[in-house]
Protein backbone atom coordinates (compact mmCIF):
# COMPACT_ATOMS: atom_id res chain seq x y z
CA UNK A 1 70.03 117.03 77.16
CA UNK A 2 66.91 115.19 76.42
CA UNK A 3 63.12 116.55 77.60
CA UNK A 4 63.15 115.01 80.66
CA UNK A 5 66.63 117.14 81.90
CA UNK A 6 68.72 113.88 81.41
CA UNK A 7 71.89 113.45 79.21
CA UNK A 8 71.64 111.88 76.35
CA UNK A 9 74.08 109.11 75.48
CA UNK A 10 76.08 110.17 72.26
CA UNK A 11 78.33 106.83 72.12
CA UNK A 12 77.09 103.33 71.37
CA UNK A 13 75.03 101.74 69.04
CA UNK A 14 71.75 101.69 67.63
CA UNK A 15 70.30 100.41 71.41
CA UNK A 16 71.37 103.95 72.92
CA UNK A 17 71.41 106.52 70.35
CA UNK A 18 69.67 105.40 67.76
CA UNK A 19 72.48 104.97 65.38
CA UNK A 20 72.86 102.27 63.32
CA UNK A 21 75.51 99.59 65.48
CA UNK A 22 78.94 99.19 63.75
CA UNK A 23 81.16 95.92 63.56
CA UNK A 24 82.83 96.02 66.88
CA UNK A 25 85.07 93.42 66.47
CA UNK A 26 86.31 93.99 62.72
CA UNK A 27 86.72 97.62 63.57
CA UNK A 28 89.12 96.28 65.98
CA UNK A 29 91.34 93.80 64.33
CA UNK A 30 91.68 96.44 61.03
CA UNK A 31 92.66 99.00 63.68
CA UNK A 32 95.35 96.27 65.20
CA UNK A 33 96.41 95.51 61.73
CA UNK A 34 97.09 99.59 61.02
CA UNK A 35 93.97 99.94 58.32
CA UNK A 36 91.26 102.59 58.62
CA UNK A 37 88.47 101.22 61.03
CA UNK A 38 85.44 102.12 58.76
CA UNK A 39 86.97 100.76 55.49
CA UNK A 40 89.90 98.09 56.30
CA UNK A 41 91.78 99.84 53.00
CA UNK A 42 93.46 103.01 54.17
CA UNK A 43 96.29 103.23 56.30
CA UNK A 44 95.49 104.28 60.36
CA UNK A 45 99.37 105.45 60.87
CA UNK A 46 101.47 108.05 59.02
CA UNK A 47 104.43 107.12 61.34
CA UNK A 48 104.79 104.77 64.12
CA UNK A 49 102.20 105.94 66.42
CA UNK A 50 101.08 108.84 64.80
CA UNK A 51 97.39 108.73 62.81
CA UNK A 52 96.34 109.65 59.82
CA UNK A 53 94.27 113.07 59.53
CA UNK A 54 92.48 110.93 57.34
CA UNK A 55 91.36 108.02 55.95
CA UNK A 56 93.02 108.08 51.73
CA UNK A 57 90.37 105.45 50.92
CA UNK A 58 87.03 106.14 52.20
CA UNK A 59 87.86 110.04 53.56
CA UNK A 60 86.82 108.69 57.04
CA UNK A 61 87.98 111.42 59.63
CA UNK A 62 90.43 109.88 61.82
CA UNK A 63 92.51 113.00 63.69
CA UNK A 64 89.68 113.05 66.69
CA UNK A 65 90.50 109.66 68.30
CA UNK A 66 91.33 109.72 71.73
CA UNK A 67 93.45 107.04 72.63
CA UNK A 68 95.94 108.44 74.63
CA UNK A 69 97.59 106.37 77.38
CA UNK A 70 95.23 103.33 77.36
CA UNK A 71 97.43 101.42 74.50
CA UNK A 72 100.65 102.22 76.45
CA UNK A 73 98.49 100.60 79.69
CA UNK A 74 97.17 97.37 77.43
CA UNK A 75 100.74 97.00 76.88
CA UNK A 76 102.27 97.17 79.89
CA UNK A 77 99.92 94.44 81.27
CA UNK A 78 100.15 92.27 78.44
CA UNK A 79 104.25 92.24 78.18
CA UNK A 80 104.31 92.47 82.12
CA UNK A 81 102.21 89.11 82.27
CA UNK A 82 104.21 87.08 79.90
CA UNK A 83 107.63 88.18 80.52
CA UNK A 84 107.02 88.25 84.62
CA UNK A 85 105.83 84.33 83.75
CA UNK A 86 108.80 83.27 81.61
CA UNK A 87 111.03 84.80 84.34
CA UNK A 88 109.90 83.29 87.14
CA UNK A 89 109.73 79.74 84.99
CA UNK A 90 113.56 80.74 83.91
CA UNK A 91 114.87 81.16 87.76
CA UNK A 92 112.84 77.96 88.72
CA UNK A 93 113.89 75.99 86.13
CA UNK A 94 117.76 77.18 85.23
CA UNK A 95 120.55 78.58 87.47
CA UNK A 96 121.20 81.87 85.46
CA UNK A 97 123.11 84.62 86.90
CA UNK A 98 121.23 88.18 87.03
CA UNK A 99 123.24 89.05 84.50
CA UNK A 100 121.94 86.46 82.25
CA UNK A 101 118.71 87.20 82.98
CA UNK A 102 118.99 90.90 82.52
CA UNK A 103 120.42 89.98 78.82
CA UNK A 104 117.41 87.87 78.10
CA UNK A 105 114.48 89.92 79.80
CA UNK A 106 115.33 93.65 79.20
CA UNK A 107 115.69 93.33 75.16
CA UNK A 108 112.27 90.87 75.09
CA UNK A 109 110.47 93.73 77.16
CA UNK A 110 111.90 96.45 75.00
CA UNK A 111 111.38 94.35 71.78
CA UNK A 112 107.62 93.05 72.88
CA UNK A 113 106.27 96.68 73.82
CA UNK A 114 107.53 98.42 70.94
CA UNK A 115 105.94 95.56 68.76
CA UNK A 116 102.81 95.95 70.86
CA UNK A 117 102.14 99.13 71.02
CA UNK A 118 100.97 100.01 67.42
CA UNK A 119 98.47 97.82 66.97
CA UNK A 120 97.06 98.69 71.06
CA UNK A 121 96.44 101.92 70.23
CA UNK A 122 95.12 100.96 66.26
CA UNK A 123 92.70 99.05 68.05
CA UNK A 124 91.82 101.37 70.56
CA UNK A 125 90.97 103.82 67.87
CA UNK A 126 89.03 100.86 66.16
CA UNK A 127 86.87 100.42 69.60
CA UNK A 128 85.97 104.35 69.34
CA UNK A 129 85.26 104.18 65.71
CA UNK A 130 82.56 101.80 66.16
CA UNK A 131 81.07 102.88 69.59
CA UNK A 132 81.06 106.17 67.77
CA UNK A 133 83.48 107.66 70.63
CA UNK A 134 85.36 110.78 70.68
CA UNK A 135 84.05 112.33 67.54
CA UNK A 136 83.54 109.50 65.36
CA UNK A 137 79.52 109.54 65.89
CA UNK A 138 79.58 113.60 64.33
CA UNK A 139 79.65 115.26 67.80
CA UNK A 140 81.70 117.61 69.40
CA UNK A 141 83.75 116.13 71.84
CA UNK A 142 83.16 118.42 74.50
CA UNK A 143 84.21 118.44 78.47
CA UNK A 144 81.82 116.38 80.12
CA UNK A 145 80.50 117.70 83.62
CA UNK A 146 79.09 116.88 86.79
CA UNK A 147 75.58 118.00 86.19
CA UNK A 148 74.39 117.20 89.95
CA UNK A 149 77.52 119.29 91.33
CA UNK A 150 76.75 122.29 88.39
CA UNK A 151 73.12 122.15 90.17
CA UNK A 152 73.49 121.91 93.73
CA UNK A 153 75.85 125.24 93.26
CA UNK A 154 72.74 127.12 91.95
């Protein structure tokens, strides 16, 4: 908490916590690409979607991320847009039996998230890295609370 009784903002950069700001957008694409976010060098997965404790190259502490079901989300409304659209352009446009169409769209779904999904959550964990989110900024990643609802129980 600060001195007046308010919360102090421990994500962001340098306009909220005084930390110097990090490069949003190339912590993203080397987190899309599977590199560490801080260096670009190191690899961000040991296995398909599983990270790194941390980074080989710069030692860069990767284990804390929090990323869990946001990539999987990105995902789903990415490949849900472009395969809905090429589906409804395929039964306008051609006279394909359902079973043609489930031949065509279940693979490309299948084939589209699971070629999606690693570099969602890589750049998920490249957004936290430079917002310093979720234990990247040095602080415990503790359960936030309602501090108005904690009061008004006093």
């Amino acid at each position: 908490m600060d001195h007046a009784g308010g919360v102090n903002q421990v994500f962001g950069g340098e306009n909220h916590t005084g930390k110097p700001q990090r490069p949003l957008w190339d912590a993203i694409k080397r987190g899309m690409l599977g590199k560490c976010p801080h260096c670009g060098k190191g690899r961000l997965f040991r296995a398909y979607t599983k990270t790194v404790e941390r980074c080989e190259v710069c030692n860069e502490e990767i284990y804390h991320h929090r990323a869990d079901d946001l990539p999987a989300y990105l995902v789903i409304t990415v490949v849900g847009h472009i395969v809905l659209t090429m589906f409804l352009a395929a039964e306008i446009l051609t006279n394909w039996s359902s079973w043609q169409h489930l031949s065509i769209w279940v693979p490309l779904t299948l084939i589209m998230s699971l070629a999606l999904l690693q570099p969602a959550k890589g750049a998920v964990i490249g957004l936290q890295w430079a917002n310093y989110m979720h234990g990247f900024g040095g602080e415990h990643d503790g359960l936030e609370t309602h501090p108005e609802i904690t009061e008004s129980a006093r």
